[in-house]
C-alpha atoms as a PDB file:
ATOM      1  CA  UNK A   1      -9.765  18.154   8.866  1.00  0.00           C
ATOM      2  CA  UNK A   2     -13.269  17.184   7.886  1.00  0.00           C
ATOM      3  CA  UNK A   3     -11.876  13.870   6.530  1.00  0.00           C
ATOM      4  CA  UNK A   4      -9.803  13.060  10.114  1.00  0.00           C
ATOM      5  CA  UNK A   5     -13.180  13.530  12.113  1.00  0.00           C
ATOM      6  CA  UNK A   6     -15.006  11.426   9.961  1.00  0.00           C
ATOM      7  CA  UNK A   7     -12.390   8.609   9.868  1.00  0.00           C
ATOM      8  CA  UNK A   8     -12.465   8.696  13.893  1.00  0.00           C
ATOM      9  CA  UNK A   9     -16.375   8.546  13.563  1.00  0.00           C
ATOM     10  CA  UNK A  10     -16.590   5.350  11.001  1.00  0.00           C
ATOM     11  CA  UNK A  11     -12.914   3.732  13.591  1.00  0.00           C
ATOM     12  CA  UNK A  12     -15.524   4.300  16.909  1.00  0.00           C
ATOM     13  CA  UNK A  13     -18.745   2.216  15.386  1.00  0.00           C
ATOM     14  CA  UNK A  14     -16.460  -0.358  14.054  1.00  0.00           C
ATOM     15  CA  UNK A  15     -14.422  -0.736  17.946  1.00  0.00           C
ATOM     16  CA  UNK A  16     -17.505  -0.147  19.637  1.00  0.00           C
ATOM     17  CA  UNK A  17     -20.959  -0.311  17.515  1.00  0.00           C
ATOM     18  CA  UNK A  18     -22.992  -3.200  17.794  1.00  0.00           C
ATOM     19  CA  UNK A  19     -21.786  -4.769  14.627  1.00  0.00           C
ATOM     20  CA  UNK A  20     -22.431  -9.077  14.045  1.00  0.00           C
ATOM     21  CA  UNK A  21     -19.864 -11.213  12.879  1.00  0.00           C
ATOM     22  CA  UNK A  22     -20.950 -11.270   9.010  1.00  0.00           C
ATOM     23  CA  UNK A  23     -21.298  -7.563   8.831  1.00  0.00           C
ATOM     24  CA  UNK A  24     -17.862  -6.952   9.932  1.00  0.00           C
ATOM     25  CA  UNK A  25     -16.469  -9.570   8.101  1.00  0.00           C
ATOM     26  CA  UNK A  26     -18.055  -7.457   4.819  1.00  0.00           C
ATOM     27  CA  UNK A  27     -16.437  -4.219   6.443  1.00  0.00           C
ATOM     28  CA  UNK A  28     -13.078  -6.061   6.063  1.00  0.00           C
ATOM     29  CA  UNK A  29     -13.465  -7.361   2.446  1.00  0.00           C
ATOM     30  CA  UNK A  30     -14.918  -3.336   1.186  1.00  0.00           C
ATOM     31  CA  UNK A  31     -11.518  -2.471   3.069  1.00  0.00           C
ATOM     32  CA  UNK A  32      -9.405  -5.160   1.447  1.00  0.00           C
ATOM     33  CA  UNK A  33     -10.743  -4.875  -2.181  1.00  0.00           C
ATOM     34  CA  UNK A  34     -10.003  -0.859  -1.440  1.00  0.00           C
ATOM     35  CA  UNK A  35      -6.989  -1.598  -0.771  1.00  0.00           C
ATOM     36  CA  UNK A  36      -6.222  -4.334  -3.515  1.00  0.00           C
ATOM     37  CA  UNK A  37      -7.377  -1.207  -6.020  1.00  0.00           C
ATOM     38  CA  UNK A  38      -5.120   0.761  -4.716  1.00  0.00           C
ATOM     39  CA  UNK A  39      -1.895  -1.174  -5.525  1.00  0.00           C
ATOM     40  CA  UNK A  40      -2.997  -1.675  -8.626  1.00  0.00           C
ATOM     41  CA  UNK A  41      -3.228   1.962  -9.315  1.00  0.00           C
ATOM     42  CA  UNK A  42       0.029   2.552  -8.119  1.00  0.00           C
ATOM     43  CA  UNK A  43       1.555  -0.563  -9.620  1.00  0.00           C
ATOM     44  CA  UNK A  44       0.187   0.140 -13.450  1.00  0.00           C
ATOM     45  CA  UNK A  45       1.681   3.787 -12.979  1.00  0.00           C
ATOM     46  CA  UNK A  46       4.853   2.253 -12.864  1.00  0.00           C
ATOM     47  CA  UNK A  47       7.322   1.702 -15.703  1.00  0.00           C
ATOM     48  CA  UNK A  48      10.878   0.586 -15.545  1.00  0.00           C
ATOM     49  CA  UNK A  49      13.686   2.901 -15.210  1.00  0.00           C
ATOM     50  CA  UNK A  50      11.506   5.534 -12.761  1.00  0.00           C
ATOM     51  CA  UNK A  51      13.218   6.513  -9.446  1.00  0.00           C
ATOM     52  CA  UNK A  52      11.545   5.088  -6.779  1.00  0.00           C
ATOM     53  CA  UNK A  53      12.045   5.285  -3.045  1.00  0.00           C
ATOM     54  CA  UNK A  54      10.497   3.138  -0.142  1.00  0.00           C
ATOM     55  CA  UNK A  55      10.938   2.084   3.729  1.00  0.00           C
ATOM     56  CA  UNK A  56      13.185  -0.949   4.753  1.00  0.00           C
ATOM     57  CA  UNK A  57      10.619  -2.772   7.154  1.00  0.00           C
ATOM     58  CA  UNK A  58      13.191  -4.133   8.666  1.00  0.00           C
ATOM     59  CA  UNK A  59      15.374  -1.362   9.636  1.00  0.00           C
ATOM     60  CA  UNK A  60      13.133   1.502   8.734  1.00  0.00           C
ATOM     61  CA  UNK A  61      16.090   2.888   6.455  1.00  0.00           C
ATOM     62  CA  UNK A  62      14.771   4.908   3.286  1.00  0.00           C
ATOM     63  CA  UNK A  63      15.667   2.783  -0.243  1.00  0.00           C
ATOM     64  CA  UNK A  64      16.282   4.450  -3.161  1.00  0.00           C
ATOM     65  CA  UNK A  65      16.744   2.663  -6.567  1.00  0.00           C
ATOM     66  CA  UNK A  66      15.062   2.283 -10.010  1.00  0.00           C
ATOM     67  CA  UNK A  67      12.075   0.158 -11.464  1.00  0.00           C
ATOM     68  CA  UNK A  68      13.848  -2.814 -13.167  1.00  0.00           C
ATOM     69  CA  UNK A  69      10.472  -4.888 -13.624  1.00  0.00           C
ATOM     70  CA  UNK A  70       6.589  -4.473 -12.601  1.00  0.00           C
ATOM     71  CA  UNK A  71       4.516  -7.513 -11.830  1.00  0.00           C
ATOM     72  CA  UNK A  72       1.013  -7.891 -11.125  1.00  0.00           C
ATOM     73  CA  UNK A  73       1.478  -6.456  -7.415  1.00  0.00           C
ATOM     74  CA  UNK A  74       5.319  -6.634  -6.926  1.00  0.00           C
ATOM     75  CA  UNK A  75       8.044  -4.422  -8.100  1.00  0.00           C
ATOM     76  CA  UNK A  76      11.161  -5.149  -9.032  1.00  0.00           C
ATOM     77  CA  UNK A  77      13.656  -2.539  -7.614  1.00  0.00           C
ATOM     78  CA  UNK A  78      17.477  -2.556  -8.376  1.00  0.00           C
ATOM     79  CA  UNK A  79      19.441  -0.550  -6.278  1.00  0.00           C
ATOM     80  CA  UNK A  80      22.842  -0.906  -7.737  1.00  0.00           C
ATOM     81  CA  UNK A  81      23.880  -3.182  -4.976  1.00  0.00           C
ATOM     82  CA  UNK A  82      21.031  -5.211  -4.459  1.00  0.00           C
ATOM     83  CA  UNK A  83      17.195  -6.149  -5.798  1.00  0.00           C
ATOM     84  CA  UNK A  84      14.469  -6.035  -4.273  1.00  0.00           C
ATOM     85  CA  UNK A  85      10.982  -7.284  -4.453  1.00  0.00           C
ATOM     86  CA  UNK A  86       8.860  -4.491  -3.290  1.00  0.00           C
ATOM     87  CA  UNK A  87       4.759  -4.281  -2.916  1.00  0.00           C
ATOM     88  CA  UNK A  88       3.307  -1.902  -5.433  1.00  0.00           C
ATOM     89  CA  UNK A  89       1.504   0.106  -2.163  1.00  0.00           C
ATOM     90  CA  UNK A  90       5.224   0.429  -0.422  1.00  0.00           C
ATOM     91  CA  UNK A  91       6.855   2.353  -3.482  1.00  0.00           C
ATOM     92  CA  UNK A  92       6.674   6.303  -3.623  1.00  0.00           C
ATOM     93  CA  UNK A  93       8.407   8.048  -6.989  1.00  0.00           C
ATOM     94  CA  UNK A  94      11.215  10.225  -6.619  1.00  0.00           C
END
């Protein structure tokens, strides 16, 4: 719960510190490098053949299907019926 309050704490000074331009412009590259790590983490964990499940933006349906090929950030996932082309961050293992 410790986490939650301090998340709320660092979302408040962003929304409604006294930040300039250039420093929040640096707050948005720590978060987007954070984030680029991230997929990378989950993307090199990969390998094909794993079960993998993730949310249709589109519909919000759950997709399940297997890892046919892992890119640099994308992931190849074959359902049986159809392919797609998945973000590394999007994919959870089954």
């Amino acid at each position: 719960m410790e986490r939650f309050t301090e998340i709320q704490q660092i979302n408040s000074s962003i929304m409604f510190g006294d930040f300039t331009n250039d420093q929040l412009n640096s707050i948005i590259a720590a978060v987007k490098y954070r984030r680029n790590q991230l997929t990378n983490t989950s993307v090199r964990s990969l390998i094909p053949g794993v079960k993998v499940k993730f949310t249709n933006s589109r519909n919000g349906q759950t997709v399940i299907g297997s890892v046919s090929k892992v890119n640099r950030k994308f992931v190849i996932v074959d359902t049986g019926i159809t392919r797609w082309r998945v973000p590394g961050n999007m994919l959870e293992t089954v």
